[in-house]
Protein backbone atom coordinates (compact mmCIF):
# COMPACT_ATOMS: atom_id res chain seq x y z
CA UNK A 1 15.60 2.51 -11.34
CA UNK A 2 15.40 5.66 -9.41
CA UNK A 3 14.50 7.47 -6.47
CA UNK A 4 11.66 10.55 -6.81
CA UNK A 5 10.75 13.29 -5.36
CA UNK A 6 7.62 15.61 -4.64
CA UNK A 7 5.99 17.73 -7.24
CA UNK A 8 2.74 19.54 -7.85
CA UNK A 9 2.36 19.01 -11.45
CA UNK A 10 -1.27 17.89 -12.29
CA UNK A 11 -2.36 15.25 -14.81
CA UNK A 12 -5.11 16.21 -17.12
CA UNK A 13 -5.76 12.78 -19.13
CA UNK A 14 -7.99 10.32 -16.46
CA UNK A 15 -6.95 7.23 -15.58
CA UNK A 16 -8.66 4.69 -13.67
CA UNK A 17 -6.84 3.43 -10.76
CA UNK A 18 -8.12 0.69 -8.34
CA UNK A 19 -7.39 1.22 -4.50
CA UNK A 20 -7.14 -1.88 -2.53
CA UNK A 21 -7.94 -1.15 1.38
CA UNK A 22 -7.88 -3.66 4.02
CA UNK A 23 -9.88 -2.23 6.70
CA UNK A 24 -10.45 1.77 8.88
CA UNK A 25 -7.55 2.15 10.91
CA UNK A 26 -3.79 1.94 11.39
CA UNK A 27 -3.68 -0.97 14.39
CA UNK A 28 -6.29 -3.65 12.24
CA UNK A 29 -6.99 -2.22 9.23
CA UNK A 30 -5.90 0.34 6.15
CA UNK A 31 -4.04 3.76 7.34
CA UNK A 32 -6.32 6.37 7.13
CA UNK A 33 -3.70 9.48 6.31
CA UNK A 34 -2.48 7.05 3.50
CA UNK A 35 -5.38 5.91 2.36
CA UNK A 36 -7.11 9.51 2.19
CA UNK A 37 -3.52 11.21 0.65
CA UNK A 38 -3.89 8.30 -2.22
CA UNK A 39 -7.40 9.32 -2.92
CA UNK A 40 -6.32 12.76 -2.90
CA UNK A 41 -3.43 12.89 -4.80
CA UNK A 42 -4.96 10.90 -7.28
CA UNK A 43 -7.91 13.32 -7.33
CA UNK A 44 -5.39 16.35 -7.86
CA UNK A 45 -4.09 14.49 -10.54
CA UNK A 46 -7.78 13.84 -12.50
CA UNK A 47 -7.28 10.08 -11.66
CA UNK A 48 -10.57 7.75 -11.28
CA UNK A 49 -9.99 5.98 -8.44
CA UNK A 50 -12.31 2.98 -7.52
CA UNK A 51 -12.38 1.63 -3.77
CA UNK A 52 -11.82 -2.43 -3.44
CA UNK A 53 -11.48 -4.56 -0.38
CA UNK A 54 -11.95 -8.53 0.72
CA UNK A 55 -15.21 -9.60 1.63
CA UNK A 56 -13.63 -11.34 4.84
CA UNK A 57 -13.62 -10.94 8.66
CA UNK A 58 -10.14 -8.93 10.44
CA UNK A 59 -7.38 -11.03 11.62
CA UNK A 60 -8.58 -9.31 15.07
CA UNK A 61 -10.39 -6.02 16.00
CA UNK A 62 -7.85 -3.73 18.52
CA UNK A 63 -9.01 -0.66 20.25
CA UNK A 64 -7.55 2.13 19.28
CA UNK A 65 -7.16 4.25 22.35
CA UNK A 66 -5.93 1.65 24.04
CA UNK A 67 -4.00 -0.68 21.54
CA UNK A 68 -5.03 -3.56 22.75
CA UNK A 69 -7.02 -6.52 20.64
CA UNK A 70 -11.15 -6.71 21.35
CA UNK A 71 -13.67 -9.17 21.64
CA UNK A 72 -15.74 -8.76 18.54
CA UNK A 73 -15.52 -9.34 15.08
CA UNK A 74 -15.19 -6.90 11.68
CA UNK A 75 -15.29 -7.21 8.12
CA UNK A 76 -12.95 -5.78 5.73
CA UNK A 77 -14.99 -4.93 3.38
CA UNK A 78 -17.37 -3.07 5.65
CA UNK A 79 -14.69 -1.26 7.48
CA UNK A 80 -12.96 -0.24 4.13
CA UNK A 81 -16.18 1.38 3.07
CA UNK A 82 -16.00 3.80 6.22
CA UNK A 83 -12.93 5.36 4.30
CA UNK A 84 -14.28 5.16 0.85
CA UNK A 85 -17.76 6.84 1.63
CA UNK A 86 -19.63 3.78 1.07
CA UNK A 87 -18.28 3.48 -2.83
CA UNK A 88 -16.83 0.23 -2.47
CA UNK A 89 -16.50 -3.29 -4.07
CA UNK A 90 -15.83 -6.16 -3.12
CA UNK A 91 -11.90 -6.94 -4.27
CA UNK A 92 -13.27 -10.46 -5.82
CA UNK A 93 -14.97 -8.46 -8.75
CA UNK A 94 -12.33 -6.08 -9.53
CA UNK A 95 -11.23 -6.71 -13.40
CA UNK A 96 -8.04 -6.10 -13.64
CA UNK A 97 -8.40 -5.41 -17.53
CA UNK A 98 -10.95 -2.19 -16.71
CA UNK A 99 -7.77 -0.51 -14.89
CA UNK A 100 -4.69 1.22 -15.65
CA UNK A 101 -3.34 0.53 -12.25
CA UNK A 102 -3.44 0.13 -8.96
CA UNK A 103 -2.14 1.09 -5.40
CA UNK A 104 -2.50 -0.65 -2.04
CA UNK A 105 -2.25 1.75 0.95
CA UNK A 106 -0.27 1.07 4.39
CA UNK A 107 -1.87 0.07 7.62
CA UNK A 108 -1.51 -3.14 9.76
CA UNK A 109 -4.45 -4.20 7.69
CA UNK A 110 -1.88 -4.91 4.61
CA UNK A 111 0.04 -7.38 7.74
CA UNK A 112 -2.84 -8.70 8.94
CA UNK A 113 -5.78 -9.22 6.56
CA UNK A 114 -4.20 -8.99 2.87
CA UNK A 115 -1.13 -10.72 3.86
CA UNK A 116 0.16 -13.03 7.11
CA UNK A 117 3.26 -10.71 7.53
CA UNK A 118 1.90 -9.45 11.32
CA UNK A 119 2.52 -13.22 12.55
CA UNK A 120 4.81 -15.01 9.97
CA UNK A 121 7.38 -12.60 8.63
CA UNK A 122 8.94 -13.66 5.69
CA UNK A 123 7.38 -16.45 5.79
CA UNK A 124 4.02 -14.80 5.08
CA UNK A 125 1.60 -15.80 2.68
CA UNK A 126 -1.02 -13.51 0.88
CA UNK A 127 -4.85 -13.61 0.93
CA UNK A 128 -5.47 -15.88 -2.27
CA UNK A 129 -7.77 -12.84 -4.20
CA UNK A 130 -5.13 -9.89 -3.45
CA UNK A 131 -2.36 -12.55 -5.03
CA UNK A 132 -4.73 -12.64 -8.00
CA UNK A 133 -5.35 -9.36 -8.57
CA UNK A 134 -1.88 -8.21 -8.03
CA UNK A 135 -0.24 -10.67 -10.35
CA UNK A 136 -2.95 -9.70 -13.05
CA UNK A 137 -2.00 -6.04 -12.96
CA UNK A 138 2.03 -7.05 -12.80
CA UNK A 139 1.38 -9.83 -15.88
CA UNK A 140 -0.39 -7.10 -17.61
CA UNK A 141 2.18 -4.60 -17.53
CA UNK A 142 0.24 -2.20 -15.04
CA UNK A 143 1.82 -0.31 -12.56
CA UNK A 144 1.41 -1.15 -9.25
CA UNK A 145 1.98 1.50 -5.99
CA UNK A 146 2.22 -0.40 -2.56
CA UNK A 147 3.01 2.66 0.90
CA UNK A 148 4.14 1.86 4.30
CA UNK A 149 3.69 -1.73 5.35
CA UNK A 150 2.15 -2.83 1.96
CA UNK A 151 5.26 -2.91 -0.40
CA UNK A 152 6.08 -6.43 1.49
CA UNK A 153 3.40 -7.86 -0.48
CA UNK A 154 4.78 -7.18 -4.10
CA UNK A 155 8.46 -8.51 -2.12
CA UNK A 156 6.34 -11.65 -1.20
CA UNK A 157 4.55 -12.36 -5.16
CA UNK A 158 7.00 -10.44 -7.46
CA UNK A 159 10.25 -12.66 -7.88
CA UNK A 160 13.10 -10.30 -7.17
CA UNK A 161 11.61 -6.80 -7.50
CA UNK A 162 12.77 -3.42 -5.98
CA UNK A 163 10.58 -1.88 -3.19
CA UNK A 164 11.36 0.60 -0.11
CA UNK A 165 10.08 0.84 3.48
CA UNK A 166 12.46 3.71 3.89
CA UNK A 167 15.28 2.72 6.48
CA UNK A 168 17.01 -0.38 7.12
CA UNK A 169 19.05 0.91 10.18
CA UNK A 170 16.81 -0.63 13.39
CA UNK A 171 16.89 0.87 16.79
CA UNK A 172 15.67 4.56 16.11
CA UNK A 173 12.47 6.13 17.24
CA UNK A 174 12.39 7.88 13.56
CA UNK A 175 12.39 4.26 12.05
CA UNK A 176 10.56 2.01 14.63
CA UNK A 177 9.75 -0.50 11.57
CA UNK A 178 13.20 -0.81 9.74
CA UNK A 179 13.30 -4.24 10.59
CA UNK A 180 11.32 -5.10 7.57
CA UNK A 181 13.80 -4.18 5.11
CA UNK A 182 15.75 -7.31 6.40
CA UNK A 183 12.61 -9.50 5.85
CA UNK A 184 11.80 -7.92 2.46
CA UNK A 185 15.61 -9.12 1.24
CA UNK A 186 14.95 -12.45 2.81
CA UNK A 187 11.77 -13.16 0.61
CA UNK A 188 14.23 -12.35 -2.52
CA UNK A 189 13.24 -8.86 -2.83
CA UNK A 190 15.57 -5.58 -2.84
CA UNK A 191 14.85 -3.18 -0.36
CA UNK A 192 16.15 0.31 -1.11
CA UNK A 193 17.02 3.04 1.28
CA UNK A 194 15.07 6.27 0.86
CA UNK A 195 13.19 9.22 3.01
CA UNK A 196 9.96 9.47 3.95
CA UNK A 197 9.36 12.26 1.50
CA UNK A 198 10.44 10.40 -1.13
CA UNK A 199 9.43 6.77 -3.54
CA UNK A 200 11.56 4.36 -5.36
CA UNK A 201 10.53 3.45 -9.06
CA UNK A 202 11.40 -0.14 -10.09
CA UNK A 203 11.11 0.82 -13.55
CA UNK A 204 11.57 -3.10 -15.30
CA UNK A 205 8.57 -3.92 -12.98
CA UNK A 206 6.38 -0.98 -12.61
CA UNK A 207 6.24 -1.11 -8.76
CA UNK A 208 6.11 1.99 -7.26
CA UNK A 209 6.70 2.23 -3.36
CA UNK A 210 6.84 4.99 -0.70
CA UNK A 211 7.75 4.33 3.18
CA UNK A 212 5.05 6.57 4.80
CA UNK A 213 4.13 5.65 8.12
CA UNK A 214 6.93 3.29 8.40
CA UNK A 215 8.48 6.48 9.46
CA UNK A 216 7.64 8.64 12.89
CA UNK A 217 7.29 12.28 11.19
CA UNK A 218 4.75 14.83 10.57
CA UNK A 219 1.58 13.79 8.54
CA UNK A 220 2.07 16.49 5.69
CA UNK A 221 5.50 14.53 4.82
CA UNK A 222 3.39 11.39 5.22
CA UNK A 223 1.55 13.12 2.49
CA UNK A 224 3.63 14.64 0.40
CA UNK A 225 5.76 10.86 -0.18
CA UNK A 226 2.60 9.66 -0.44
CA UNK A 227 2.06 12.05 -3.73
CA UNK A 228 5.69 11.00 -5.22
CA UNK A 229 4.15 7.49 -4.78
CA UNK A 230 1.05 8.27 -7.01
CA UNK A 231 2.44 10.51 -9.37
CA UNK A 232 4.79 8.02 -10.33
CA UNK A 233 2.45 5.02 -10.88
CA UNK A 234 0.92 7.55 -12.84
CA UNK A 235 3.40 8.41 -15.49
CA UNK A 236 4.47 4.45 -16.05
CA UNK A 237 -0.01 4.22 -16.39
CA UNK A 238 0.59 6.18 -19.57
């Protein structure tokens, strides 16, 4: 197990990496920043990358300017294809045996409409076709990348793996989320202690995580973790 850091090298074998997204926008759906630095950095690094989501309505719809929850309805799948330019499948069909990995981006959307962490905690379950797909890739031997919100996911289906959502200290503006390190441990997981700028590598398990917006910073170190994060699930793809 270790903790890694940024670099620029570039890939020049493909591989073809899924992308689960759970919605357009941080409040109800996937993170855009993370969810366009994964496409890039796997793009930098020659990657195919291949857009999936749930064919499902939101947990809610919440208004962005104002942060408060609307009266209307969205799909998943719909809103995921705003990010992914309209190249997008629905997560149902995505064979796990076409793919050398794949990488779930942050976003409240990973809480809310992937998973039931927003309103049960550690006592959250997972949408029944992202526990499929995720246990595939793991019982293949695939590596998996999870950013921000998302690595409580792999805490939730992966019996005692290693993940990070950067701080566990609560109480700090930097850190407004480091409560869910103590949840993470309480589902059986270990959370490890890293900066934003950084990912841990759970080697025995091939899960790859990165805090991201779990942390209050500047977007370019948003997006530089965010590279660690894919550049790692790259080199276990080999």
């Amino acid at each position: 197990m270790y903790v890694a850091r940024f670099s620029s090298s570039v890939r020049t074998m493909s591989t073809k990496v899924a992308v689960i997204l759970s919605g357009c926008g941080v409040y109800d759906g996937a993170e855009v920043h993370e969810s366009s630095a994964v496409l890039t950095h796997l793009s930098r690094h020659n990657a195919q990358a291949a857009c999936f989501a749930p064919d499902k309505d939101q947990m809610h719809v919440v208004d962005h300017t104002a942060g408060s929850e609307m009266s209307e309805t969205r799909n998943v799948l719909k809103e995921s294809a705003r990010i992914a330019r309209g190249k997008i499948s629905d997560l149902a069909e995505l064979p796990a045996e076409d793919f050398d990995a794949l990488i779930l981006p942050g976003g409240f959307g990973a809480a809310k409409n992937l998973s039931t962490f927003a309103t049960q905690g550690a006592d959250m379950s997972v949408d029944p076709t992202v526990s499929d797909k995720i246990k595939a890739f793991h019982a293949a031997g695939k590596p998996i990348g999870l950013c921000c919100i998302a690595p409580v996911i792999a805490a939730k289906l992966i019996p005692g793996v290693e993940v990070t959502v950067g701080s566990d200290v609560e109480g700090t503006e930097t850190w407004p989320y480091a409560g869910t390190a103590g949840a993470i441990t309480a589902m059986g997981a270990k959370h490890v202690v890293t900066d934003v700028s950084q990912a841990h590598v759970d080697s025995s398990n091939k899960v790859v995580t990165t805090a991201a917006y779990m942390c209050e910073t500047d977007v370019h170190k948003i997006h530089d973790g965010i590279g660690v994060m894919v550049s790692e699930v790259l080199k276990l793809a080999k």
